[in-house]
Protein backbone atom coordinates (compact mmCIF):
# COMPACT_ATOMS: atom_id res chain seq x y z
CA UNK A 1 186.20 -16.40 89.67
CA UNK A 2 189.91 -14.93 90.82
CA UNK A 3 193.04 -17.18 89.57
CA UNK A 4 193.68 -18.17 93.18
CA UNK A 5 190.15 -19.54 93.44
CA UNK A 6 190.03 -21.13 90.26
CA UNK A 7 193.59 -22.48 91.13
CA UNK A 8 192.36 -23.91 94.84
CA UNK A 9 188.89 -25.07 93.60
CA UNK A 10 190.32 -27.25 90.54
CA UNK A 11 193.98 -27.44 91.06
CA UNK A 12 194.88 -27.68 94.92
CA UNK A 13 191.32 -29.12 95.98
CA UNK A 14 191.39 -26.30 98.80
CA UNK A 15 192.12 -22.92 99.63
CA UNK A 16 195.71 -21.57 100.93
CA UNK A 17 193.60 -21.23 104.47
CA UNK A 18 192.46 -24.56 104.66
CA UNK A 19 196.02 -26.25 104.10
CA UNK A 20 197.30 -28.18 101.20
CA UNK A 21 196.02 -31.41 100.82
CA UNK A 22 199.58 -33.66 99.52
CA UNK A 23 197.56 -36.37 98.39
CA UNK A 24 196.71 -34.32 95.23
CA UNK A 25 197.33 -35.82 92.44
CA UNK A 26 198.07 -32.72 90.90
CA UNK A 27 200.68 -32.27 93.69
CA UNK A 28 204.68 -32.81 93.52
CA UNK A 29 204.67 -33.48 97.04
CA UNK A 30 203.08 -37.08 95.91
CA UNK A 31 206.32 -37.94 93.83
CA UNK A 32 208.89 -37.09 96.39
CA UNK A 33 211.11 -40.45 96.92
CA UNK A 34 214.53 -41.35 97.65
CA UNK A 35 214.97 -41.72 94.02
CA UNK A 36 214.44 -38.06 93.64
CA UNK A 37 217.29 -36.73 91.36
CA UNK A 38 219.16 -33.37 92.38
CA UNK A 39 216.83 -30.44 92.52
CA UNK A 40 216.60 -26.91 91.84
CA UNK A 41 213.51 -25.21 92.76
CA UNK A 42 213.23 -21.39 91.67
CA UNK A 43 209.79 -19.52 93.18
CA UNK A 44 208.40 -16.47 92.66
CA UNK A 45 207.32 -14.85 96.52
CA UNK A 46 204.35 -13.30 93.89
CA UNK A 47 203.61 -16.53 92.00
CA UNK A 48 199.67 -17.11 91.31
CA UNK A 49 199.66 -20.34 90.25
CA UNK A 50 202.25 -22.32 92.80
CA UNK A 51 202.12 -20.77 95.94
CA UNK A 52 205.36 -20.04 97.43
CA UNK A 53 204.20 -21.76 101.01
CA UNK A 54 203.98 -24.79 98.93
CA UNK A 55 206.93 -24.60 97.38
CA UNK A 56 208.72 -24.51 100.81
CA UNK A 57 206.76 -28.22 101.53
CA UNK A 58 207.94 -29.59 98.64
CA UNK A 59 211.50 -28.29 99.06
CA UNK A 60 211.49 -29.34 103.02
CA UNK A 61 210.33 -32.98 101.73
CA UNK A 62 212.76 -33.59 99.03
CA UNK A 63 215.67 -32.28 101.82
CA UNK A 64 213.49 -35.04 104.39
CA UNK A 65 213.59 -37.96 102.15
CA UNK A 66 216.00 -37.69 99.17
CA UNK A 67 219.59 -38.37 99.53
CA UNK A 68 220.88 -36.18 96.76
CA UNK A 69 221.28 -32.36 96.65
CA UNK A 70 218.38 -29.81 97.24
CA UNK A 71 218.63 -25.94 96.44
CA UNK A 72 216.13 -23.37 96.88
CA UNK A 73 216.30 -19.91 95.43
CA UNK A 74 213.19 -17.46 95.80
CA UNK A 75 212.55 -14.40 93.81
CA UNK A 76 210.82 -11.65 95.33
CA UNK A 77 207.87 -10.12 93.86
CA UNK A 78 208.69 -12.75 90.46
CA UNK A 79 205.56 -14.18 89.47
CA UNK A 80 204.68 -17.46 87.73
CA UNK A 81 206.54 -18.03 84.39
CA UNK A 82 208.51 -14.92 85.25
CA UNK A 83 211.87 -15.87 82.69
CA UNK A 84 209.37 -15.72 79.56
CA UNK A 85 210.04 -12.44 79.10
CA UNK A 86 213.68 -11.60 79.51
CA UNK A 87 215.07 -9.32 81.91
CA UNK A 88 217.81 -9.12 84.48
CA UNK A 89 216.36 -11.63 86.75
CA UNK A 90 216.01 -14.17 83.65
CA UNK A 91 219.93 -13.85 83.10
CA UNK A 92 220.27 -14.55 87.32
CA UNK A 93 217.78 -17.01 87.18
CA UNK A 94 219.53 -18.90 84.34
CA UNK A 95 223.20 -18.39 85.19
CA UNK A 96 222.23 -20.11 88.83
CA UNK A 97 220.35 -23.01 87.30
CA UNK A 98 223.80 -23.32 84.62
CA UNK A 99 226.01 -23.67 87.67
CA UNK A 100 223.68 -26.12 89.66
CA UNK A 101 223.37 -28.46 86.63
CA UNK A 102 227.15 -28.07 86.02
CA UNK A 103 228.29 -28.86 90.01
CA UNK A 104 225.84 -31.52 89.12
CA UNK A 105 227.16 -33.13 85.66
CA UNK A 106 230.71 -32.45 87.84
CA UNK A 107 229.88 -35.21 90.74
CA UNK A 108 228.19 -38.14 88.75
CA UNK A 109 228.82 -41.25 89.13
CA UNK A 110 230.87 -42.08 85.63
């Protein structure tokens, strides 16, 4: 069984093809709210194990129903986990996620 099976048999509860099913449990789609806080969501375009389609649902919900900031950055050809092993893109990937959570420690609500 490939990773992408295994992944839409057990994880997603469907393939790519078939659509996403946002009921999932498994699913952050399920926890989007207005009380979402800020968000930075970093995907790989090669990533096995979140798909990057899903990714953009998840970032077009949070932008639908939460009121605070939502930023998207993808990585092409990064796969899952990518930052484990350092590398140029780690040192991007970090300095971007430092200067979100900065802008955001910078407009709180003291």
């Amino acid at each position: 069984m490939s990773m992408e099976s295994a992944l839409a048999k057990f994880v997603f509860q469907n393939s790519l093809e078939e659509g996403y099913d946002a009921r999932n449990d498994g699913s952050p789609l399920v926890h989007v709210s207005e009380q979402a806080p800020p968000m930075f969501v970093l995907q790989g375009t090669h990533d096995s194990m979140v798909w990057v389609e899903e990714a953009h649902k998840f970032v077009e919900a949070l932008k639908a129903t939460s009121g605070q900031a939502v930023v998207y950055g993808e990585l092409p050809g990064a796969q899952h986990a990518f930052e484990i092993f350092h590398s140029v893109r780690t040192d991007h990937a970090v300095n971007a996620v430092t200067e979100f959570l900065e802008w955001c420690y910078a407009r709180r609500s003291v």
